[in-house]
PDB file of N, CA and C in Angstrom:
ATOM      1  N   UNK A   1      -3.603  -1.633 -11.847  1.00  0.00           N
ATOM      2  CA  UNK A   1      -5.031  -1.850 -11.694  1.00  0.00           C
ATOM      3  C   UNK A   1      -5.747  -0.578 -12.131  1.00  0.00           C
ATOM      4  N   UNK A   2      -6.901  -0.781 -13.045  1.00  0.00           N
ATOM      5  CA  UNK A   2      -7.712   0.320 -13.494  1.00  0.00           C
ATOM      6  C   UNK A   2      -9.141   0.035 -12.864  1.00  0.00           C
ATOM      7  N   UNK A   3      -9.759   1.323 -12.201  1.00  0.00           N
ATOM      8  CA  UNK A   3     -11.216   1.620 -11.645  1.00  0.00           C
ATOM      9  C   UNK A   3     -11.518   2.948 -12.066  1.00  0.00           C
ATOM     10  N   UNK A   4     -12.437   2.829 -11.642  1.00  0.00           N
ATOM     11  CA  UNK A   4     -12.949   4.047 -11.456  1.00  0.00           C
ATOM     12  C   UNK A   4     -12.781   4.384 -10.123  1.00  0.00           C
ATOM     13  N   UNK A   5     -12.536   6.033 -10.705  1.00  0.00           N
ATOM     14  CA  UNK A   5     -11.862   6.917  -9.531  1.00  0.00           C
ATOM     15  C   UNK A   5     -12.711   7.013  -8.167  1.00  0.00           C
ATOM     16  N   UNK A   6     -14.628   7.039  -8.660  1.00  0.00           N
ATOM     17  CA  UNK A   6     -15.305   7.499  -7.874  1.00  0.00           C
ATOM     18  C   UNK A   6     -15.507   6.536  -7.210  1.00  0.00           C
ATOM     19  N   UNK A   7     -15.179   5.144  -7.137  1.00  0.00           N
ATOM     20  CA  UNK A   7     -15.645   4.463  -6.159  1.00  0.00           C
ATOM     21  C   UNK A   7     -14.936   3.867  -4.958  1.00  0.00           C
ATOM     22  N   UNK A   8     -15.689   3.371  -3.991  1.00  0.00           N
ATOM     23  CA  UNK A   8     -15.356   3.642  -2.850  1.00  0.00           C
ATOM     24  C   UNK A   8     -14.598   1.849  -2.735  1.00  0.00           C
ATOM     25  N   UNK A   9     -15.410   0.694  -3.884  1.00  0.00           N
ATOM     26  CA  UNK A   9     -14.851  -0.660  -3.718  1.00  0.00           C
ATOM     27  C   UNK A   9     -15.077  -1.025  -5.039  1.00  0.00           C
ATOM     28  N   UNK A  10     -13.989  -1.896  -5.416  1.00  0.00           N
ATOM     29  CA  UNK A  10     -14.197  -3.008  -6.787  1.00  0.00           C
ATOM     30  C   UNK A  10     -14.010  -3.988  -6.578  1.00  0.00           C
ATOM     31  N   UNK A  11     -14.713  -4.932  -7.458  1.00  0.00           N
ATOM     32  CA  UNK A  11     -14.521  -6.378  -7.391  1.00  0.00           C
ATOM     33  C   UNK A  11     -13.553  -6.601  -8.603  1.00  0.00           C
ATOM     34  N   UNK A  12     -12.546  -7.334  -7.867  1.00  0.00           N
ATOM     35  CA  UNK A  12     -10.972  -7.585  -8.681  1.00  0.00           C
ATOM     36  C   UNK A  12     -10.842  -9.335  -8.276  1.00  0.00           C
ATOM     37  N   UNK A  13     -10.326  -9.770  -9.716  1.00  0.00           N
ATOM     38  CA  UNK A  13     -10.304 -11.047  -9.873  1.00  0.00           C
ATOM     39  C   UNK A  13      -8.981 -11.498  -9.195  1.00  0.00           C
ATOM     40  N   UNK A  14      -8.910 -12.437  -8.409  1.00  0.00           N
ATOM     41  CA  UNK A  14      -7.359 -12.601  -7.960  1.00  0.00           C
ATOM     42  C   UNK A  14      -6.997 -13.892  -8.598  1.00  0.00           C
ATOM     43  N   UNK A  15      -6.212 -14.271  -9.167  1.00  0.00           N
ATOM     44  CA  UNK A  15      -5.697 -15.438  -9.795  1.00  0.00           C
ATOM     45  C   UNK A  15      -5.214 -16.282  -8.687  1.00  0.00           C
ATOM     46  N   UNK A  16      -4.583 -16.094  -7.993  1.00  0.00           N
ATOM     47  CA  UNK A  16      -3.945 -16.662  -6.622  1.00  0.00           C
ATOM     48  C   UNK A  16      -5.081 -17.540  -5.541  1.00  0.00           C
ATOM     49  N   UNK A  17      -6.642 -17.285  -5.525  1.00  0.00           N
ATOM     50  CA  UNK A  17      -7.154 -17.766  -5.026  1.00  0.00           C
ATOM     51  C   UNK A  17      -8.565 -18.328  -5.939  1.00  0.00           C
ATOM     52  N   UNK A  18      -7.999 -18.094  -7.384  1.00  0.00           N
ATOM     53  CA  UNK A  18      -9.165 -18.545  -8.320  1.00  0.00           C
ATOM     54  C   UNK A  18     -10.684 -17.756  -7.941  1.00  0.00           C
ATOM     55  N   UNK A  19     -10.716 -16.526  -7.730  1.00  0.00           N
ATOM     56  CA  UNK A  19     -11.859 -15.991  -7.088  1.00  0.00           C
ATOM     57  C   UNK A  19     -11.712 -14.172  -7.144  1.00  0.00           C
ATOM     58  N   UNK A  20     -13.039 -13.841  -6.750  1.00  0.00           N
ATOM     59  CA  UNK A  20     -13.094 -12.460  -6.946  1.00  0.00           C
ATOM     60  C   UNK A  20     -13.004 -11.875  -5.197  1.00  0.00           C
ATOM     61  N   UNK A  21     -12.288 -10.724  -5.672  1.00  0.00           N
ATOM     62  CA  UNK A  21     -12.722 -10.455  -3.712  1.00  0.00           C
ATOM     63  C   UNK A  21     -12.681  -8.605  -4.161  1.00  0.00           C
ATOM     64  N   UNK A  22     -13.184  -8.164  -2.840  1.00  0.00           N
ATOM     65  CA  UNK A  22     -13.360  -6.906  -2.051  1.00  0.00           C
ATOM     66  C   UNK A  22     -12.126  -5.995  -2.048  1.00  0.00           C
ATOM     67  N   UNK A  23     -12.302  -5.266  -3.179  1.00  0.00           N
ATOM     68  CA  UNK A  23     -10.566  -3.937  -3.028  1.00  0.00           C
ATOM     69  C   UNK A  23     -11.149  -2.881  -2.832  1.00  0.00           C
ATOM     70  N   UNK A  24     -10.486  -2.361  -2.043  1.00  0.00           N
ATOM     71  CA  UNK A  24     -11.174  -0.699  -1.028  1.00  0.00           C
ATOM     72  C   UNK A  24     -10.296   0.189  -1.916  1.00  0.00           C
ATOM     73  N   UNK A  25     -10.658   1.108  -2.481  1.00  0.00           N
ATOM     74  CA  UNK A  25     -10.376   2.202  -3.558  1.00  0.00           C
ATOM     75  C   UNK A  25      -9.205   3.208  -2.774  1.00  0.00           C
ATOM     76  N   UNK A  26      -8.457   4.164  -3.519  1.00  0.00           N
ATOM     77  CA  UNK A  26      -8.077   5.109  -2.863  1.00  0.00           C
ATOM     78  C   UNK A  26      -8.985   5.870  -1.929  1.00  0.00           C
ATOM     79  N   UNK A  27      -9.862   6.594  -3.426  1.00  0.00           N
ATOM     80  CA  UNK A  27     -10.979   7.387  -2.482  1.00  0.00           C
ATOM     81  C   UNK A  27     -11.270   7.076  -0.922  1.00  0.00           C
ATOM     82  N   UNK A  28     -11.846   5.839  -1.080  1.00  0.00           N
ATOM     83  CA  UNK A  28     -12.139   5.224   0.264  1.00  0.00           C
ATOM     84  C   UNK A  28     -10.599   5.786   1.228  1.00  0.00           C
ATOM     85  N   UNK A  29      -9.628   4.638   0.877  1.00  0.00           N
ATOM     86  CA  UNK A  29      -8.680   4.593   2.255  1.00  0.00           C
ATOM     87  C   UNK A  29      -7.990   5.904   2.252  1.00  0.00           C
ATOM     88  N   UNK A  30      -8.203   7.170   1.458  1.00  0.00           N
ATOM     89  CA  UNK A  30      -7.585   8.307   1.848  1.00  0.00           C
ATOM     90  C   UNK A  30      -8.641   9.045   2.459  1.00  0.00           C
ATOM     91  N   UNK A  31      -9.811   8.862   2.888  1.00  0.00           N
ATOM     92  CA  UNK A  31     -10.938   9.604   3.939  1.00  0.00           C
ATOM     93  C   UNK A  31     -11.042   8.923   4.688  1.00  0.00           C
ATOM     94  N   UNK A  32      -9.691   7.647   5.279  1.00  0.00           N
ATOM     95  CA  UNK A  32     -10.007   7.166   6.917  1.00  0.00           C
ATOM     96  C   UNK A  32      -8.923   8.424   7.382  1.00  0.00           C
ATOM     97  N   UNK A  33      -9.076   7.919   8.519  1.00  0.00           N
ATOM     98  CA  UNK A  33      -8.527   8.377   9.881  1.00  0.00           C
ATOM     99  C   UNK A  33      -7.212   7.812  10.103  1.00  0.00           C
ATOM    100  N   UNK A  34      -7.274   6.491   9.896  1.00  0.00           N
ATOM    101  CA  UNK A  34      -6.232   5.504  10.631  1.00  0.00           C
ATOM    102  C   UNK A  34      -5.888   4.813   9.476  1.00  0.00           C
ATOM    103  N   UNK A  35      -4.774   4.575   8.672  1.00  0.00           N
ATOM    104  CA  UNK A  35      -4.436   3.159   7.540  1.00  0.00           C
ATOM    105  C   UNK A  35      -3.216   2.836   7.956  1.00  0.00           C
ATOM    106  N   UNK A  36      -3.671   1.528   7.968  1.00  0.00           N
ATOM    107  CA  UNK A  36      -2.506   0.863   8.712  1.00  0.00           C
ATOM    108  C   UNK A  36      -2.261  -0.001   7.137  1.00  0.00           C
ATOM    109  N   UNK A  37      -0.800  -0.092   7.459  1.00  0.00           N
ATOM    110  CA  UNK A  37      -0.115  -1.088   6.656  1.00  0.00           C
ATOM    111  C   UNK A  37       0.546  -2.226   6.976  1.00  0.00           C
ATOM    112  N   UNK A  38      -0.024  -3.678   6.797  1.00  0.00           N
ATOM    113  CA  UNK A  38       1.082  -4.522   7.187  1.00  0.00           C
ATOM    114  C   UNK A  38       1.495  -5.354   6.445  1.00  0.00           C
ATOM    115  N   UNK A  39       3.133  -5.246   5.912  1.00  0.00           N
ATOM    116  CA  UNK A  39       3.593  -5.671   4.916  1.00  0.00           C
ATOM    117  C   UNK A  39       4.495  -7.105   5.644  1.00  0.00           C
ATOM    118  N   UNK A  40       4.997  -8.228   4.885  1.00  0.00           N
ATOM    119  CA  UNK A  40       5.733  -9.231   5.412  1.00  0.00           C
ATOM    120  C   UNK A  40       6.122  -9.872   4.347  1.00  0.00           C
ATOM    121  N   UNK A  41       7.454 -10.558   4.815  1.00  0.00           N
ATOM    122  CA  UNK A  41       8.332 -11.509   3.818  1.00  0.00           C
ATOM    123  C   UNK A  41       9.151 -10.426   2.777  1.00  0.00           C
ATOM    124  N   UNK A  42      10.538 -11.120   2.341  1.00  0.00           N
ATOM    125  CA  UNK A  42      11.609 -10.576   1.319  1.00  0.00           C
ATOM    126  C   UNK A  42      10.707 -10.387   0.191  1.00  0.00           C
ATOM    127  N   UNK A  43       9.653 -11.087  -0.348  1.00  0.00           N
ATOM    128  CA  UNK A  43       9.170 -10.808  -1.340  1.00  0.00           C
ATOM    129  C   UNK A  43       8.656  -9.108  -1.365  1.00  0.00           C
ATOM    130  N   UNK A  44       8.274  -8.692  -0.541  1.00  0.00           N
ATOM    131  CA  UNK A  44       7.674  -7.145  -0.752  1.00  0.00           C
ATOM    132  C   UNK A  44       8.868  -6.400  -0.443  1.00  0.00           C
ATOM    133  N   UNK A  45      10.138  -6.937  -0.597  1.00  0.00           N
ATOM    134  CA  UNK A  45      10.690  -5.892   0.126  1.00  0.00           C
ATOM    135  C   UNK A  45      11.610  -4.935  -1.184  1.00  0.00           C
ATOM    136  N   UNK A  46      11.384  -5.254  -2.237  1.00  0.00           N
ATOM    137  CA  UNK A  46      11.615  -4.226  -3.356  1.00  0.00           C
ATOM    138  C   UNK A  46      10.026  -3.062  -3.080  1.00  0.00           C
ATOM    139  N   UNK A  47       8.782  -3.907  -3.452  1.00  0.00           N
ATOM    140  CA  UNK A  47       8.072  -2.783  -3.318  1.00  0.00           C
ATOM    141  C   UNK A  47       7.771  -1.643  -2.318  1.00  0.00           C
ATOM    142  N   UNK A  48       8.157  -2.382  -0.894  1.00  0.00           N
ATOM    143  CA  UNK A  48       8.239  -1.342  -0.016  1.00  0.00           C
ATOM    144  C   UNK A  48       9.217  -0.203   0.123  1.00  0.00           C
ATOM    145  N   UNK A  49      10.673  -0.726   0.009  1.00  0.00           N
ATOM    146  CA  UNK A  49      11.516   0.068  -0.563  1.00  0.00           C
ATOM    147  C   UNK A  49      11.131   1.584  -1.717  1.00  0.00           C
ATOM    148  N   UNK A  50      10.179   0.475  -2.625  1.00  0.00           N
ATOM    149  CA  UNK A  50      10.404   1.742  -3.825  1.00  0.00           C
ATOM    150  C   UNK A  50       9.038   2.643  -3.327  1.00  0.00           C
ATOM    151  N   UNK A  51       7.887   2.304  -2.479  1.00  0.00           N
ATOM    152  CA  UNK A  51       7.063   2.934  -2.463  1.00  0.00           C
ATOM    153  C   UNK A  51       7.557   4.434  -1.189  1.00  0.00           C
ATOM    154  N   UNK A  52       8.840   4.058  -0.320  1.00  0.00           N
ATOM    155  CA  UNK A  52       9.240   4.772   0.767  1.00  0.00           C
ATOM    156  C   UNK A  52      10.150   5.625  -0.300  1.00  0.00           C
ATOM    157  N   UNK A  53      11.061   5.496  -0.947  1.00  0.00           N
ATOM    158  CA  UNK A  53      11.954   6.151  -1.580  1.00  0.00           C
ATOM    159  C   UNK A  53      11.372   6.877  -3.148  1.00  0.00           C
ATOM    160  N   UNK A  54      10.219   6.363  -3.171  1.00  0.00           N
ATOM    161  CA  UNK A  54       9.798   7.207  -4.444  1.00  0.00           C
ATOM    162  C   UNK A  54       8.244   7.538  -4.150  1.00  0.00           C
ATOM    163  N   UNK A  55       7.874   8.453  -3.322  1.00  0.00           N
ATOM    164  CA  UNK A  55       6.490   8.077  -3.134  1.00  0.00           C
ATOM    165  C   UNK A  55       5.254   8.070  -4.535  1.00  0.00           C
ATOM    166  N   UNK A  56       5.715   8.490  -5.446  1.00  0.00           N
ATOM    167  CA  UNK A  56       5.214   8.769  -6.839  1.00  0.00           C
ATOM    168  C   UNK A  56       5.040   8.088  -7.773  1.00  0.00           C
ATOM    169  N   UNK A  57       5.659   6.630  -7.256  1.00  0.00           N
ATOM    170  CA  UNK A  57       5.688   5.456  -8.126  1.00  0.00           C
ATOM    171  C   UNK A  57       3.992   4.950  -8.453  1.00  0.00           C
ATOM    172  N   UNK A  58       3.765   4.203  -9.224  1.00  0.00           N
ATOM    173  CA  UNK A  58       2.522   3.402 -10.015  1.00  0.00           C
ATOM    174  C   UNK A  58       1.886   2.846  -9.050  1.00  0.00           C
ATOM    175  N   UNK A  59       2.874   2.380  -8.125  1.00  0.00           N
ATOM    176  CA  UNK A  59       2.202   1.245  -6.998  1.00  0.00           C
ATOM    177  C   UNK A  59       1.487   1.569  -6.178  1.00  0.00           C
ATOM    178  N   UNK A  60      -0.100   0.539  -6.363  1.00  0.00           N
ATOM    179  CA  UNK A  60      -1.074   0.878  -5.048  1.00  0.00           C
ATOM    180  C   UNK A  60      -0.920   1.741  -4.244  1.00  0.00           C
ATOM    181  N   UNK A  61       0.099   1.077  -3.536  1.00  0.00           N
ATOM    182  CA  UNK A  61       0.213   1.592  -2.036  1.00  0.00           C
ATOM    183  C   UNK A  61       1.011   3.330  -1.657  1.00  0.00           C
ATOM    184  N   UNK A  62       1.245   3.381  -2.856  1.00  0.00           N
ATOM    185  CA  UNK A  62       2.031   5.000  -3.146  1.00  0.00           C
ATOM    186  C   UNK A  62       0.741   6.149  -3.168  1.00  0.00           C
ATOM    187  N   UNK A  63      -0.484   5.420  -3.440  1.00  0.00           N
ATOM    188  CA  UNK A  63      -1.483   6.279  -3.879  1.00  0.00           C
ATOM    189  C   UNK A  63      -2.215   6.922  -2.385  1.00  0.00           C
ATOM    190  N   UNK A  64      -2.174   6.152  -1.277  1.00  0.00           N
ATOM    191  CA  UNK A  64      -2.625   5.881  -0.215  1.00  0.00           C
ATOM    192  C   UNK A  64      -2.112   7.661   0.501  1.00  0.00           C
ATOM    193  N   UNK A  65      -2.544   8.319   0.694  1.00  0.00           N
ATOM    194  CA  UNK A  65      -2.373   9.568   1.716  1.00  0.00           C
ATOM    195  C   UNK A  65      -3.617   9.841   2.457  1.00  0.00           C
ATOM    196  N   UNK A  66      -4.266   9.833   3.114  1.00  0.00           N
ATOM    197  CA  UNK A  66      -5.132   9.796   4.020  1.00  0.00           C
ATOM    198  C   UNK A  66      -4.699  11.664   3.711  1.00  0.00           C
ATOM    199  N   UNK A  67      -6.076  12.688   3.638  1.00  0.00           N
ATOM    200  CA  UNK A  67      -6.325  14.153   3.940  1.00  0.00           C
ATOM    201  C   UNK A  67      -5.919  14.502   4.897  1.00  0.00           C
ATOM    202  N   UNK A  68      -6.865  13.386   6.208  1.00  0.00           N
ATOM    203  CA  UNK A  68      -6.495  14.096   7.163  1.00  0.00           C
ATOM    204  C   UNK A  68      -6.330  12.736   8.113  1.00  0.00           C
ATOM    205  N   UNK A  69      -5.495  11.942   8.062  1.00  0.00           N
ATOM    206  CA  UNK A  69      -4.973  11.142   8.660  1.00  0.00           C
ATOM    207  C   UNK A  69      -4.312  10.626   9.348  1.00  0.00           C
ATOM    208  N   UNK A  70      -3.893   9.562   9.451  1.00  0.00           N
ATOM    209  CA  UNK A  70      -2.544   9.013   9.588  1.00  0.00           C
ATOM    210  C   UNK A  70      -2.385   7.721   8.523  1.00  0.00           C
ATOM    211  N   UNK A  71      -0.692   7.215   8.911  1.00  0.00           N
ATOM    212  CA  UNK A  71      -0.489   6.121   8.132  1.00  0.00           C
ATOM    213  C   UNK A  71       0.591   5.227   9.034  1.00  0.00           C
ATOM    214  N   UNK A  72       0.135   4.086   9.507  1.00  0.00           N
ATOM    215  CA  UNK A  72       1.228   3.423  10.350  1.00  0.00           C
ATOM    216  C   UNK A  72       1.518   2.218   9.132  1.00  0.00           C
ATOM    217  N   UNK A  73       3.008   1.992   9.847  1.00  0.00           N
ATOM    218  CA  UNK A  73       3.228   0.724   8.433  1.00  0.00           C
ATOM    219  C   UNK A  73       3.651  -0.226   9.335  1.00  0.00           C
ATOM    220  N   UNK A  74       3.854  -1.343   9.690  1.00  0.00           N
ATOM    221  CA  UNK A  74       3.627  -2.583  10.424  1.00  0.00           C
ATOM    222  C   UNK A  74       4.779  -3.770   9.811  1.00  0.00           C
ATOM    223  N   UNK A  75       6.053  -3.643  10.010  1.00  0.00           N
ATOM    224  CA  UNK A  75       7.128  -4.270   8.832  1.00  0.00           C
ATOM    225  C   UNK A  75       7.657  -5.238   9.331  1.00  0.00           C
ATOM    226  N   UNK A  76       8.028  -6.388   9.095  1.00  0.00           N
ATOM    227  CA  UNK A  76       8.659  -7.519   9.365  1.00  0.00           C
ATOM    228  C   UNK A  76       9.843  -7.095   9.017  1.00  0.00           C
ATOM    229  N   UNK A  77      11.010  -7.648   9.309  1.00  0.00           N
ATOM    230  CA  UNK A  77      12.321  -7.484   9.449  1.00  0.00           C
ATOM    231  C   UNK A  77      13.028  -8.124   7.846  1.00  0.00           C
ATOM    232  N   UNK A  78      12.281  -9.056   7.241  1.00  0.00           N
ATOM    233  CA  UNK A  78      12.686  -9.317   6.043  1.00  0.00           C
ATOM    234  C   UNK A  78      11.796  -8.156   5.292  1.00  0.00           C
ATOM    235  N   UNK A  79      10.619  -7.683   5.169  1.00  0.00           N
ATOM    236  CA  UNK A  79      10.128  -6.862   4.439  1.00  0.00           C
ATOM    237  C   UNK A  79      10.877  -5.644   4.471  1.00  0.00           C
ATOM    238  N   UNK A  80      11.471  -5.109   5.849  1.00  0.00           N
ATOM    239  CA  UNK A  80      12.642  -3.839   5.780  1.00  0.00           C
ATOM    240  C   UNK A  80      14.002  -4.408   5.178  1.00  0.00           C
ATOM    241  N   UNK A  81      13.986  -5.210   4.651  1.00  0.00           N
ATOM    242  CA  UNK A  81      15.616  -5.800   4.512  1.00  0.00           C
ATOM    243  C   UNK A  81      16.322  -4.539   3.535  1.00  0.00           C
ATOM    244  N   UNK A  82      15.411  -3.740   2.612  1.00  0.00           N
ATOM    245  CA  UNK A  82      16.273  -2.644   1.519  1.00  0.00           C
ATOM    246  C   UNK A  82      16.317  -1.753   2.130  1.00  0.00           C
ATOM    247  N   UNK A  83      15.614  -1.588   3.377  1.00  0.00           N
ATOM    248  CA  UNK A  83      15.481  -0.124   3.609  1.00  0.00           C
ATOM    249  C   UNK A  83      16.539   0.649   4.628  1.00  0.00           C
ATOM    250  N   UNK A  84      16.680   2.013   4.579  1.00  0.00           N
ATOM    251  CA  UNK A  84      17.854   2.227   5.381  1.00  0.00           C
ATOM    252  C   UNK A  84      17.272   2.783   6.363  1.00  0.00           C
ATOM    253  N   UNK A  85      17.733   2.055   7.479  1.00  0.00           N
ATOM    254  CA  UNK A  85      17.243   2.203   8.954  1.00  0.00           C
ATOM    255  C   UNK A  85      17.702   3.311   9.538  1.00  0.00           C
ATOM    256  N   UNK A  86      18.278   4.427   8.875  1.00  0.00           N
ATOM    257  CA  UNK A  86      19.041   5.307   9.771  1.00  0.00           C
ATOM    258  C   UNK A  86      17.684   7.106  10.138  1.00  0.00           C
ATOM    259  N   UNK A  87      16.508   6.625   9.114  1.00  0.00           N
ATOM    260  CA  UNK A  87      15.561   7.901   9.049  1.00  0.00           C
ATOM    261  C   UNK A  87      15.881   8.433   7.627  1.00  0.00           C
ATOM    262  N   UNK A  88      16.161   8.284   6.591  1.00  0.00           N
ATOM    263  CA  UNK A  88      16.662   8.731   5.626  1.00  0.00           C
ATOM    264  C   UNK A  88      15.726   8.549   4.650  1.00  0.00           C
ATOM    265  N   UNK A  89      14.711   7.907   4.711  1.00  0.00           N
ATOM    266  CA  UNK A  89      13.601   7.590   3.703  1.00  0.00           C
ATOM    267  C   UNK A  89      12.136   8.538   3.383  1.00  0.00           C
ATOM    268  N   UNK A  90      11.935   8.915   2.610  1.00  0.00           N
ATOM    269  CA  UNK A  90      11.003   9.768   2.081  1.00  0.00           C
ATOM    270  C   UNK A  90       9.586   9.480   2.630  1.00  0.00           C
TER     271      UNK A  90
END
């Protein structure tokens, strides 16, 4: 996805619901306080994987560091299915 850097929201076309909706920018979600993540189903569970083990990757959600924040992630048990449960993840 391409925006502009400076803004805080874009309107992004979603094919999936034939419609435009509301995407909150980096800018924006790295000057909260609190970003919560809640990911679900085997389907995300490559991207969650690669966004924990590579934080540098392309993907959205890699971009996400809050300054002065936090970041909770919220995982269903199929969405952790790649990941290694032992603390070993980046």
């Amino acid at each position: 996805m391409h925006w502009d850097e400076q803004r805080l929201v874009v309107s992004v076309y979603a094919p999936s619901v034939q419609g435009y909706r509301i995407t909150m920018t980096p800018k924006l979600l790295n000057a909260a306080r609190e970003v919560l993540f809640m990911i679900t189903g085997a389907a995300k569970a490559g991207a969650l994987k690669t966004v924990m083990d590579a934080p540098r990757t392309d993907l959205p959600a890699a971009r996400i560091r809050p300054s002065s924040g936090n970041i909770q992630w919220f995982v269903d048990r199929e969405a952790a299915a790649l990941l290694d449960m032992r603390g070993n993840n980046s």
